[in-house]
Structure formats: C-alpha cells, structure tokens
PDB file of N, CA and C in Angstrom:
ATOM      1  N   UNK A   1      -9.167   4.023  -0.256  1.00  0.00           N
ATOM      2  CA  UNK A   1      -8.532   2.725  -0.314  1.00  0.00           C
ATOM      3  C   UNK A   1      -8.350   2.284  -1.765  1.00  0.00           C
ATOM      4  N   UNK A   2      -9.460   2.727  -2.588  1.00  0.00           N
ATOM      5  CA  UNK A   2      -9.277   1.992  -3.900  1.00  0.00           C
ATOM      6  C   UNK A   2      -8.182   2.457  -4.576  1.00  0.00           C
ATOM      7  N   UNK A   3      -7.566   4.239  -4.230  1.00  0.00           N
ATOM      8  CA  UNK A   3      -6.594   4.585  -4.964  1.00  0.00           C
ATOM      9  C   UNK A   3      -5.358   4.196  -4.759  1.00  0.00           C
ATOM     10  N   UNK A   4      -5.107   3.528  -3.473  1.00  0.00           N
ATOM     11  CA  UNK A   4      -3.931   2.734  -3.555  1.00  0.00           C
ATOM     12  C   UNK A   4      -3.946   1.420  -4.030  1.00  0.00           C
ATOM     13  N   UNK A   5      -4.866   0.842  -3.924  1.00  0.00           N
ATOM     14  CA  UNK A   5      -4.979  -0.537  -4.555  1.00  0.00           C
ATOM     15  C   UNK A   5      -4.471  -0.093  -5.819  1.00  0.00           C
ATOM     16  N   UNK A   6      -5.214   0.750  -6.805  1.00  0.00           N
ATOM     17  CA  UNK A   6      -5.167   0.993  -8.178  1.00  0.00           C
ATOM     18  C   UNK A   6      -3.522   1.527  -8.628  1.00  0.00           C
ATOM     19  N   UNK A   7      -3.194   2.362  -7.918  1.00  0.00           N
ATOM     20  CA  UNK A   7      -2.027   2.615  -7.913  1.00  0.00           C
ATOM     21  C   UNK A   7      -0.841   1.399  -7.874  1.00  0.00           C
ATOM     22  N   UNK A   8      -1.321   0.707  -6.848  1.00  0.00           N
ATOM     23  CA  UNK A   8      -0.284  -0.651  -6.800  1.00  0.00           C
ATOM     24  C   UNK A   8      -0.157  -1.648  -7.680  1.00  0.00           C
ATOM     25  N   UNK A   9      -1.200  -1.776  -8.332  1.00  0.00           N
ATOM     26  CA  UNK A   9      -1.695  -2.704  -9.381  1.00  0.00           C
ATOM     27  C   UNK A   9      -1.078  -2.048 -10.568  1.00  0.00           C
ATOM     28  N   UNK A  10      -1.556  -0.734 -11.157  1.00  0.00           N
ATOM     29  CA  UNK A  10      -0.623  -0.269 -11.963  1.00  0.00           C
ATOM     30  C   UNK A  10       0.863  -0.305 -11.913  1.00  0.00           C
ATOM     31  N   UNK A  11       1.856  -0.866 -10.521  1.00  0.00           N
ATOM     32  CA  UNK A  11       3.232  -0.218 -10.514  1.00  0.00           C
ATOM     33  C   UNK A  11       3.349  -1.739 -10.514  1.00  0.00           C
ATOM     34  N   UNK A  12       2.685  -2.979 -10.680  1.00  0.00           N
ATOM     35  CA  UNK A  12       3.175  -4.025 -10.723  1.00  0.00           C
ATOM     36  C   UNK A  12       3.210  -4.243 -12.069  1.00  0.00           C
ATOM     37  N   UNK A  13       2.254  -3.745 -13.181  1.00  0.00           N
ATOM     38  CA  UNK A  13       2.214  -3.417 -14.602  1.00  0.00           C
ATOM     39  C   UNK A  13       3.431  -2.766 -14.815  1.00  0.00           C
ATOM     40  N   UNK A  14       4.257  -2.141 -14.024  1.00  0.00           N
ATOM     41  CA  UNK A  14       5.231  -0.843 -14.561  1.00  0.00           C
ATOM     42  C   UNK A  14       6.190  -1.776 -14.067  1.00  0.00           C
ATOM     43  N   UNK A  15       6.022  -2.719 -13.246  1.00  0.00           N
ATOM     44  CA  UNK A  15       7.434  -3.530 -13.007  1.00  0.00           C
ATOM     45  C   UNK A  15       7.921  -4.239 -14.145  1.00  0.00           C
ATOM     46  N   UNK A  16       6.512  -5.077 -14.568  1.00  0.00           N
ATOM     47  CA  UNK A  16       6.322  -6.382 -15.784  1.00  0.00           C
ATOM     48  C   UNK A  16       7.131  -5.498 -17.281  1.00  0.00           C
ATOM     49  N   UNK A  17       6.199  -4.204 -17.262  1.00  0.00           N
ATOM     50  CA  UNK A  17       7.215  -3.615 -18.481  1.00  0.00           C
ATOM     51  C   UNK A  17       8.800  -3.200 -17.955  1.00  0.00           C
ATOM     52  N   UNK A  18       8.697  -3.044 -16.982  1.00  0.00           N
ATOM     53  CA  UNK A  18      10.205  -2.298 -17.398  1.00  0.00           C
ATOM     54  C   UNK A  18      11.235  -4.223 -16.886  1.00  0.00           C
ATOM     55  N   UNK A  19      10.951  -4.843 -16.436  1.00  0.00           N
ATOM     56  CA  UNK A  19      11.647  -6.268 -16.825  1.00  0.00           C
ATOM     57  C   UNK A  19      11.420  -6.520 -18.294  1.00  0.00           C
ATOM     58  N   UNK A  20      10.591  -5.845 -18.736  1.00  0.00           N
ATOM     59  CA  UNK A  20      10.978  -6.608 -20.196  1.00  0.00           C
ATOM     60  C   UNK A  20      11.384  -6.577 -21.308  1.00  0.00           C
ATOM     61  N   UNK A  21      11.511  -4.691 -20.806  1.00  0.00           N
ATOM     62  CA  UNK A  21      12.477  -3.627 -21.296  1.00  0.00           C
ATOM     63  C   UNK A  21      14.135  -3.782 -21.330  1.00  0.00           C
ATOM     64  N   UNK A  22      14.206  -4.677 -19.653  1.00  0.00           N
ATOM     65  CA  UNK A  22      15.564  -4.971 -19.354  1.00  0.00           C
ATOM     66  C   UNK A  22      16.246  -5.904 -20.331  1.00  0.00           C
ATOM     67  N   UNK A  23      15.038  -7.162 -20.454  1.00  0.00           N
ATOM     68  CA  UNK A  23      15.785  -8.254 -20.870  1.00  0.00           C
ATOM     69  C   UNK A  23      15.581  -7.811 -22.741  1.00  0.00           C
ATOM     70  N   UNK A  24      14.879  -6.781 -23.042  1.00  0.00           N
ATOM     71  CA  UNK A  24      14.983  -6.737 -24.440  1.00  0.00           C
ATOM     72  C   UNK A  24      13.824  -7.963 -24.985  1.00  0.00           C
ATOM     73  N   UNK A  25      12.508  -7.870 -24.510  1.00  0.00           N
ATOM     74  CA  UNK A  25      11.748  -8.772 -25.079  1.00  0.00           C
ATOM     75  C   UNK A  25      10.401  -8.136 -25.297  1.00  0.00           C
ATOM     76  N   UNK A  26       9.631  -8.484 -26.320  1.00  0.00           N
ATOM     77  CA  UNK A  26       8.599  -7.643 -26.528  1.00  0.00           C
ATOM     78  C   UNK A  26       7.463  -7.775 -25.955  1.00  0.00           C
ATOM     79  N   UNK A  27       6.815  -6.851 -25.424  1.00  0.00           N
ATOM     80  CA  UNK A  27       5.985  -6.546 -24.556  1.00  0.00           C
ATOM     81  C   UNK A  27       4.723  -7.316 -24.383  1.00  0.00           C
ATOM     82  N   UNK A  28       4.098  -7.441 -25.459  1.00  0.00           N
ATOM     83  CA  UNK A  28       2.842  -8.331 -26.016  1.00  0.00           C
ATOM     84  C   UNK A  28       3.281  -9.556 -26.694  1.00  0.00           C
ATOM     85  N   UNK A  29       4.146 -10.093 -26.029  1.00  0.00           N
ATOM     86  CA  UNK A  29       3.881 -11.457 -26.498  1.00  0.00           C
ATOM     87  C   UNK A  29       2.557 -12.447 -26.372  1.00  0.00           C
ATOM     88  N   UNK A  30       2.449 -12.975 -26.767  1.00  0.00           N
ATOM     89  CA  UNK A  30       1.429 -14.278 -26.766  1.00  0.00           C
ATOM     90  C   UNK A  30       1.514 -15.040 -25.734  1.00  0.00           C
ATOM     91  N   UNK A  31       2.306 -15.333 -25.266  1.00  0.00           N
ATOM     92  CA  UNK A  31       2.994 -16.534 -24.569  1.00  0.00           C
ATOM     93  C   UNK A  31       3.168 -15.746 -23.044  1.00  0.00           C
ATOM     94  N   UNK A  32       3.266 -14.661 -22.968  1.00  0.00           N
ATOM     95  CA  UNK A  32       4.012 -14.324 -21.901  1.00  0.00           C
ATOM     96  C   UNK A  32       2.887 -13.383 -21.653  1.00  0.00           C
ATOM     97  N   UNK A  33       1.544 -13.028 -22.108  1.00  0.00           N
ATOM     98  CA  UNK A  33       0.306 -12.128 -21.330  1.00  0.00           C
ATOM     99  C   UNK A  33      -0.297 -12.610 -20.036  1.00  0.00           C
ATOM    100  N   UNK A  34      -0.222 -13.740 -19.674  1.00  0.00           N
ATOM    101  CA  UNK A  34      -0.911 -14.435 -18.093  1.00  0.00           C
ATOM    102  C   UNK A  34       0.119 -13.243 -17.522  1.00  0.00           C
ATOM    103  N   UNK A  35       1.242 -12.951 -17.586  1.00  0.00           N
ATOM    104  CA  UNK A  35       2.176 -12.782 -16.068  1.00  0.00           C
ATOM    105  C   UNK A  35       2.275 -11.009 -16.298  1.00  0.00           C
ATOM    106  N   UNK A  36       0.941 -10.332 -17.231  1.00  0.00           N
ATOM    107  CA  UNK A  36       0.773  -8.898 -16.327  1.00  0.00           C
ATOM    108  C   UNK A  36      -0.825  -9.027 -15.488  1.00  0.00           C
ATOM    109  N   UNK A  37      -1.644  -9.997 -15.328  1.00  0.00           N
ATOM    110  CA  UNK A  37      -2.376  -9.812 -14.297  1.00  0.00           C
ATOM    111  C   UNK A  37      -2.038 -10.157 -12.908  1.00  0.00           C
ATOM    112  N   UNK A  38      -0.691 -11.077 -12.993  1.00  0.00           N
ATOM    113  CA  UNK A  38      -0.470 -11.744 -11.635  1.00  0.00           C
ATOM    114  C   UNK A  38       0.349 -10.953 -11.315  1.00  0.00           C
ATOM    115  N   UNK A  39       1.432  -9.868 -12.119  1.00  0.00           N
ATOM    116  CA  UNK A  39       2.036  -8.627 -11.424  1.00  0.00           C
ATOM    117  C   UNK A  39       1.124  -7.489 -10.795  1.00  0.00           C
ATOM    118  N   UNK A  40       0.122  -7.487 -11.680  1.00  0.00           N
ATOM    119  CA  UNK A  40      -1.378  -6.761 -11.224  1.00  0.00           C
ATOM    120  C   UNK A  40      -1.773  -7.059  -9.847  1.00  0.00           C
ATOM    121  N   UNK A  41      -1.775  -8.058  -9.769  1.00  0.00           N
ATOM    122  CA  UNK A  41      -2.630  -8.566  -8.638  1.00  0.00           C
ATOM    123  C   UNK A  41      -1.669  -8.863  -7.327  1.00  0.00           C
ATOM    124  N   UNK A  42      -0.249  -8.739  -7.689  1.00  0.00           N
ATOM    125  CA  UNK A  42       0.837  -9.260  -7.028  1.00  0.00           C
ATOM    126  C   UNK A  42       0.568  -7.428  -5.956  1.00  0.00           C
ATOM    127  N   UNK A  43       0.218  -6.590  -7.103  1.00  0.00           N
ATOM    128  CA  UNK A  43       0.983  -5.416  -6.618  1.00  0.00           C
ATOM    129  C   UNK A  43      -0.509  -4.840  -6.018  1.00  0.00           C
ATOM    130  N   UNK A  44      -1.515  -4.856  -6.433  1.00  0.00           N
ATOM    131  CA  UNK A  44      -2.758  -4.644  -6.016  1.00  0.00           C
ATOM    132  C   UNK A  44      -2.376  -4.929  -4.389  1.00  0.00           C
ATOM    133  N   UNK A  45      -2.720  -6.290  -3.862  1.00  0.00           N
ATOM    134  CA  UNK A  45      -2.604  -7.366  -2.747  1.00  0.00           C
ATOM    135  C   UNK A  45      -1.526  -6.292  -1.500  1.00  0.00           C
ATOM    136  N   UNK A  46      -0.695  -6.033  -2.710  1.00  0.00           N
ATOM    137  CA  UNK A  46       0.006  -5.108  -1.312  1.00  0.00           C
ATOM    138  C   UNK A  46      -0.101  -3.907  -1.037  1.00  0.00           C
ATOM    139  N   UNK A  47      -0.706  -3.104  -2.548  1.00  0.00           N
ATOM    140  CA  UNK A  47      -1.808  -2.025  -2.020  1.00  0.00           C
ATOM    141  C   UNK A  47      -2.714  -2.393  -0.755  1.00  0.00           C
ATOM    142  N   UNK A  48      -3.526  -3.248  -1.319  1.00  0.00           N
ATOM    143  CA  UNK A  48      -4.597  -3.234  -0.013  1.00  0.00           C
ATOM    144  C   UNK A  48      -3.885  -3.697   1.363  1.00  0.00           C
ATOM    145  N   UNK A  49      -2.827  -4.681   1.596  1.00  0.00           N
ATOM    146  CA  UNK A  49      -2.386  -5.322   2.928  1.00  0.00           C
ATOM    147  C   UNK A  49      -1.604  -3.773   3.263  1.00  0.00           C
ATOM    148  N   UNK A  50      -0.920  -2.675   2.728  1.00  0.00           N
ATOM    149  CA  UNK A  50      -0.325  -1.397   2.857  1.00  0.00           C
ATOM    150  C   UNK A  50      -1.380  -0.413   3.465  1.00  0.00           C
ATOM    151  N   UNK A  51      -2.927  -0.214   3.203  1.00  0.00           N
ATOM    152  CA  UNK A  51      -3.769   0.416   3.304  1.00  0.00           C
ATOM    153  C   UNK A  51      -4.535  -0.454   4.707  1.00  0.00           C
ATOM    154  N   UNK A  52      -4.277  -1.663   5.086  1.00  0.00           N
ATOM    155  CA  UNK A  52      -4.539  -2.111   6.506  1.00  0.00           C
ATOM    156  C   UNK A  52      -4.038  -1.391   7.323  1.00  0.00           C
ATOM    157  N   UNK A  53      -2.165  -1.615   6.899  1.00  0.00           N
ATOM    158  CA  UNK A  53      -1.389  -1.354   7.741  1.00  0.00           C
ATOM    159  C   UNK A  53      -1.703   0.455   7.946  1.00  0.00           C
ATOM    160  N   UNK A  54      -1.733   1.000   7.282  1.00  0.00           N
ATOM    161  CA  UNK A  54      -2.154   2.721   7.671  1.00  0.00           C
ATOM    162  C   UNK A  54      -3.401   2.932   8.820  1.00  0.00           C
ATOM    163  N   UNK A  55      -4.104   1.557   8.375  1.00  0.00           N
ATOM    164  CA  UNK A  55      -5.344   2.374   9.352  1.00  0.00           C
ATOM    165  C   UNK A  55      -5.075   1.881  10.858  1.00  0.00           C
ATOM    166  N   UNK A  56      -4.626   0.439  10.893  1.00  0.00           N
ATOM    167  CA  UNK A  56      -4.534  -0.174  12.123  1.00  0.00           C
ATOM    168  C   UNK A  56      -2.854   1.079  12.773  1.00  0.00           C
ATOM    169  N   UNK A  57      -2.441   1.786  12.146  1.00  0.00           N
ATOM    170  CA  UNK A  57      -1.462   2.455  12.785  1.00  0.00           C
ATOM    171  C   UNK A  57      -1.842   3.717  13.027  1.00  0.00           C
ATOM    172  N   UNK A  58      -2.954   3.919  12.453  1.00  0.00           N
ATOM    173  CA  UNK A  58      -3.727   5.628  12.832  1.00  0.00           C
ATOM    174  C   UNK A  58      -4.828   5.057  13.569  1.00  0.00           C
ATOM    175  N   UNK A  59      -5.353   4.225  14.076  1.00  0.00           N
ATOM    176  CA  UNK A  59      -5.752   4.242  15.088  1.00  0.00           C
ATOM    177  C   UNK A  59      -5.046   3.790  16.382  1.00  0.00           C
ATOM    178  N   UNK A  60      -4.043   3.394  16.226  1.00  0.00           N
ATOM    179  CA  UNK A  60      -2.620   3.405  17.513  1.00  0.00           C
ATOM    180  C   UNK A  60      -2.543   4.831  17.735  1.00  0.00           C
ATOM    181  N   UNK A  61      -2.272   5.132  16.921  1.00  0.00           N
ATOM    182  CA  UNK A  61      -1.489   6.776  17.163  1.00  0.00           C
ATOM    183  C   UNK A  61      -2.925   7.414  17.663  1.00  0.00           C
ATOM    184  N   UNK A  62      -3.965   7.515  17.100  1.00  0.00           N
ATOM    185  CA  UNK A  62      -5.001   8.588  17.693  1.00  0.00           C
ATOM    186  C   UNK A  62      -5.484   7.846  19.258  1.00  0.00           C
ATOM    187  N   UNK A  63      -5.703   6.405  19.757  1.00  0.00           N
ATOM    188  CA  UNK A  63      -5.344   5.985  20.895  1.00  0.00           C
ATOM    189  C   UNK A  63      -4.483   6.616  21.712  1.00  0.00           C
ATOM    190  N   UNK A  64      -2.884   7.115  21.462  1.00  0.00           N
ATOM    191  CA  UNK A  64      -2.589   7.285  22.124  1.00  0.00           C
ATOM    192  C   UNK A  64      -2.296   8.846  22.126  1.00  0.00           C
ATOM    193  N   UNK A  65      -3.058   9.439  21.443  1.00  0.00           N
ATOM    194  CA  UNK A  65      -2.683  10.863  21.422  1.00  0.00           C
ATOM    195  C   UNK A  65      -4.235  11.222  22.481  1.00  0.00           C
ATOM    196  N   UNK A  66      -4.944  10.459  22.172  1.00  0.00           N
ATOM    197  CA  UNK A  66      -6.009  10.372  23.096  1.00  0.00           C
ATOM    198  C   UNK A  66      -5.863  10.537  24.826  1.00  0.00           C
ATOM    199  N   UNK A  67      -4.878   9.374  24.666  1.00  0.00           N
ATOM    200  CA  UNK A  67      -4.564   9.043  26.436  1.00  0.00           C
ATOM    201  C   UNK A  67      -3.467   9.982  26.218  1.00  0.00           C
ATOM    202  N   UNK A  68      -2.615  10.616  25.905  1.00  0.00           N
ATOM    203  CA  UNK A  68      -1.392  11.779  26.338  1.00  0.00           C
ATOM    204  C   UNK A  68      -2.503  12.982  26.736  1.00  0.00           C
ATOM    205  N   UNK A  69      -3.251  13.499  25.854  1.00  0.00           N
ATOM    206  CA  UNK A  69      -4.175  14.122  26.471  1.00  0.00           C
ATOM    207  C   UNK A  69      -5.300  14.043  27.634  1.00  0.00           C
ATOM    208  N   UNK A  70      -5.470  12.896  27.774  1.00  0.00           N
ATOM    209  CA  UNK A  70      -6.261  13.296  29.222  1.00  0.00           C
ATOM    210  C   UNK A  70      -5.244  12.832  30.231  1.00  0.00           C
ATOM    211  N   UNK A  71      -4.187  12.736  30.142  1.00  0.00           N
ATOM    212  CA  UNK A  71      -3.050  12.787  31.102  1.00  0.00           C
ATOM    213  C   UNK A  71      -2.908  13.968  31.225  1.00  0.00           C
ATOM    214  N   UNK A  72      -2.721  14.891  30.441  1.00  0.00           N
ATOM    215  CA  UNK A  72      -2.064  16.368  30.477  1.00  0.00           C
ATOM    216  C   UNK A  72      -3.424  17.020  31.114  1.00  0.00           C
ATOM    217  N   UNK A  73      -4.547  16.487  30.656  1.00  0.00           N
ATOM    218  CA  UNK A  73      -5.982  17.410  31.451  1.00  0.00           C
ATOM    219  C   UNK A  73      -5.938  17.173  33.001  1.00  0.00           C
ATOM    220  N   UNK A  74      -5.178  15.908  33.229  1.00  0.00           N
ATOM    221  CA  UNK A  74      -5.134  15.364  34.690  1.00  0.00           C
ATOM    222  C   UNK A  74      -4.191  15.974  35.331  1.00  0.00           C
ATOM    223  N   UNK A  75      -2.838  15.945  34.581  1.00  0.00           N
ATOM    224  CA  UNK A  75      -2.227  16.628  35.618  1.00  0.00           C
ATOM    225  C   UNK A  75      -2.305  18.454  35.610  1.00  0.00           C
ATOM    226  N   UNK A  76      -2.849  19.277  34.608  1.00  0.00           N
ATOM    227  CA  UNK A  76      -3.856  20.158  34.745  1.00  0.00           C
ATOM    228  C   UNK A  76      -4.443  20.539  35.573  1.00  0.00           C
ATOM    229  N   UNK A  77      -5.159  19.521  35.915  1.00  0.00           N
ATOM    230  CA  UNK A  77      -6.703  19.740  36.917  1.00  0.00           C
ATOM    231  C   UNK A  77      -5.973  19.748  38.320  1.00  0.00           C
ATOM    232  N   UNK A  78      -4.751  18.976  38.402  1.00  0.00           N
ATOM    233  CA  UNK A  78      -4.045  18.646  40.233  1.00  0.00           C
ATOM    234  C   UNK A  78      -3.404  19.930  40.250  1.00  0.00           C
ATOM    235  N   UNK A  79      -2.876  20.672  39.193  1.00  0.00           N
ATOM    236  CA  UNK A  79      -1.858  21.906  39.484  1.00  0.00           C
ATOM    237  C   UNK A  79      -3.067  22.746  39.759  1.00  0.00           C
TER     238      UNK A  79
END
C-alpha cells in the first residue's frame, strides 16, 4: 500500500513541476512552496482511496470466483 501512496504523492510533485514548466515560472519560489505539499497530498489521498478501491474489488472477484466454483463442483457431483 505504501508504494502507491508514495508513488502518487510523487506524481502530484511531477504535476506541480511540470505546470510550472508550462507557465515558465521558477520552481522554488518563495511564495509559491505551500502548493507542492498540497499536490503531495492531493496525489497521495488518491493513492490510498485507489489502493481501497483494488482491494474491495479483489475481494468481489475472489467471492465470486469462489461461488463459480462450487457451482461447477455441484453440477460435477449431479453428472
């Protein structure tokens, strides 16, 4: 889990630079350092809400790969 968090957090850092690349403004400003932790944290946040969504959907899927199989053992066992 942490490597997607970390990953996400870094690509919200990679957003902040490359907007500021766009607009032609320098990177370390003074004035403008608050807004790479809140891209940090912007992009972190959906690392982790992204890494919910994986698990609550692999345990759907192994649920139901679960029940396809003891269907197939059932109708198995009647043939």
């Amino acid at each position: 889990m942490v490597h997607r968090v970390l990953f996400w957090g870094g690509f919200g850092v990679a957003v902040r630079f490359w907007q500021l690349g766009l607009e032609m403004r320098p990177f370390f400003n003074r004035g403008s350092l608050w807004a790479y932790p809140v891209f940090a944290g912007v992009g972190a946040s959906f690392g982790y809400w992204l890494q919910g969504v994986d698990e609550r959907q692999s345990a759907i899927l192994e649920e139901r790969k679960r029940s396809i199989l003891e269907k197939r053992a059932r109708k198995a066992a009647r043939d």
